[in-house]
Protein backbone atom coordinates (compact mmCIF):
# COMPACT_ATOMS: atom_id res chain seq x y z
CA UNK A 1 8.27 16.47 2.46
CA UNK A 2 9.73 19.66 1.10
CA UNK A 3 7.36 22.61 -0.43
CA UNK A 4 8.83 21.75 -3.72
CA UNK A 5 7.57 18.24 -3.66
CA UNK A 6 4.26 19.01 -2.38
CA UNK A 7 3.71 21.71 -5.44
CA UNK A 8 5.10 19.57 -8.31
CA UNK A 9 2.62 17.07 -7.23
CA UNK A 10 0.00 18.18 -9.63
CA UNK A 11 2.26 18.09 -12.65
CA UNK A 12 2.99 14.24 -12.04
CA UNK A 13 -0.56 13.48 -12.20
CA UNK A 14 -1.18 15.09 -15.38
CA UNK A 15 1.72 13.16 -16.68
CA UNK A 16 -0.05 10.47 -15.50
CA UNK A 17 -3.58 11.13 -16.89
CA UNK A 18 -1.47 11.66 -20.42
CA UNK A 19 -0.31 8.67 -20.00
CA UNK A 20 -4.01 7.04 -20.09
CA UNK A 21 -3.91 7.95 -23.76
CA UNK A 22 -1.72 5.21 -24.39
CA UNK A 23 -1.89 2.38 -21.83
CA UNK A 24 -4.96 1.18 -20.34
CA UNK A 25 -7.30 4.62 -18.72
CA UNK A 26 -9.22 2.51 -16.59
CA UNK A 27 -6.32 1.06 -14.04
CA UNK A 28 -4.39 4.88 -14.70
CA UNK A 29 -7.19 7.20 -14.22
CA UNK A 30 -8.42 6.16 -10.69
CA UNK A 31 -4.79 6.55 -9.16
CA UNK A 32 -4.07 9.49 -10.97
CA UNK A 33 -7.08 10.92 -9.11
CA UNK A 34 -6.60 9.53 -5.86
CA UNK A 35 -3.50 11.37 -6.42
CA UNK A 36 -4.59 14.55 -6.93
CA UNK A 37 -6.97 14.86 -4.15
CA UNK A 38 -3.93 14.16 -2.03
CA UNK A 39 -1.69 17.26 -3.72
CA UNK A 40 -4.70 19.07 -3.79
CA UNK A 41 -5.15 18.68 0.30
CA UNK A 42 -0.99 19.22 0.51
CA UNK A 43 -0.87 21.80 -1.23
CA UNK A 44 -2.98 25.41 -0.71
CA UNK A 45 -0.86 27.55 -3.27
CA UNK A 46 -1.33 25.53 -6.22
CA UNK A 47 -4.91 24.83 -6.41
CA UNK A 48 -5.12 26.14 -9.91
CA UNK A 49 -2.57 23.36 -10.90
CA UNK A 50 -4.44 20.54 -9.52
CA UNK A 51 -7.90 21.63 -11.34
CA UNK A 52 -5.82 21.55 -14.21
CA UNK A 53 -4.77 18.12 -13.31
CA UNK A 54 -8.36 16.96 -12.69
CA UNK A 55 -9.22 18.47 -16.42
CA UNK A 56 -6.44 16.59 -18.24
CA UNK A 57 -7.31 13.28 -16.42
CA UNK A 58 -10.99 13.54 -17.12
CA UNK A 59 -10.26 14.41 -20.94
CA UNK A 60 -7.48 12.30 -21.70
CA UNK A 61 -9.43 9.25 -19.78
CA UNK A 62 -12.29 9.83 -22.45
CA UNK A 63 -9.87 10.14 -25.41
CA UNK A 64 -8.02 6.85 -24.00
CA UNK A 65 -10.79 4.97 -23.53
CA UNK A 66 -12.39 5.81 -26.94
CA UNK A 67 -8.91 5.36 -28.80
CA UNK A 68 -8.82 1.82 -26.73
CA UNK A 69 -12.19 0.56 -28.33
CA UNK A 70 -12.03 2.01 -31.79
CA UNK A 71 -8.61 -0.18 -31.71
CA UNK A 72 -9.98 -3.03 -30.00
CA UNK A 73 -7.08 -2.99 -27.78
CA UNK A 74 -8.46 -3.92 -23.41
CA UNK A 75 -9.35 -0.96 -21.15
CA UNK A 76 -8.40 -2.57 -17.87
């Protein structure tokens, strides 16, 4: 796995915890962090990325999960 991969790691978990806005946070938000504990332990330059990435998940999994039961719509 190239450097490149390793470091863009981050940013495909927060597109992933956006995602949890719209389609079900509770099966998207426990990948997306298994996720990016893995980049995180890849990659030692971008550690500032991957806290980012925790914060999205963590917010946008609240906002999902709220937006799922104000519109009655399943969490998992």
């Amino acid at each position: 796995m190239t450097s490149e991969e390793r470091d863009s790691h981050g940013a495909v978990e927060s597109v992933l915890g956006l995602l949890e806005l719209v389609y079900r946070p509770f099966r998207l938000a426990p990948v997306a962090l298994i996720l990016v504990l893995i980049a995180t332990v890849m990659s030692r330059r971008h550690q500032r990325l991957t806290g980012i990435a925790v914060a999205v998940i963590g917010v946008c999994f609240v906002v999902g999960a709220s937006l799922q039961v104000i519109t009655h719509h399943p969490l998992f």
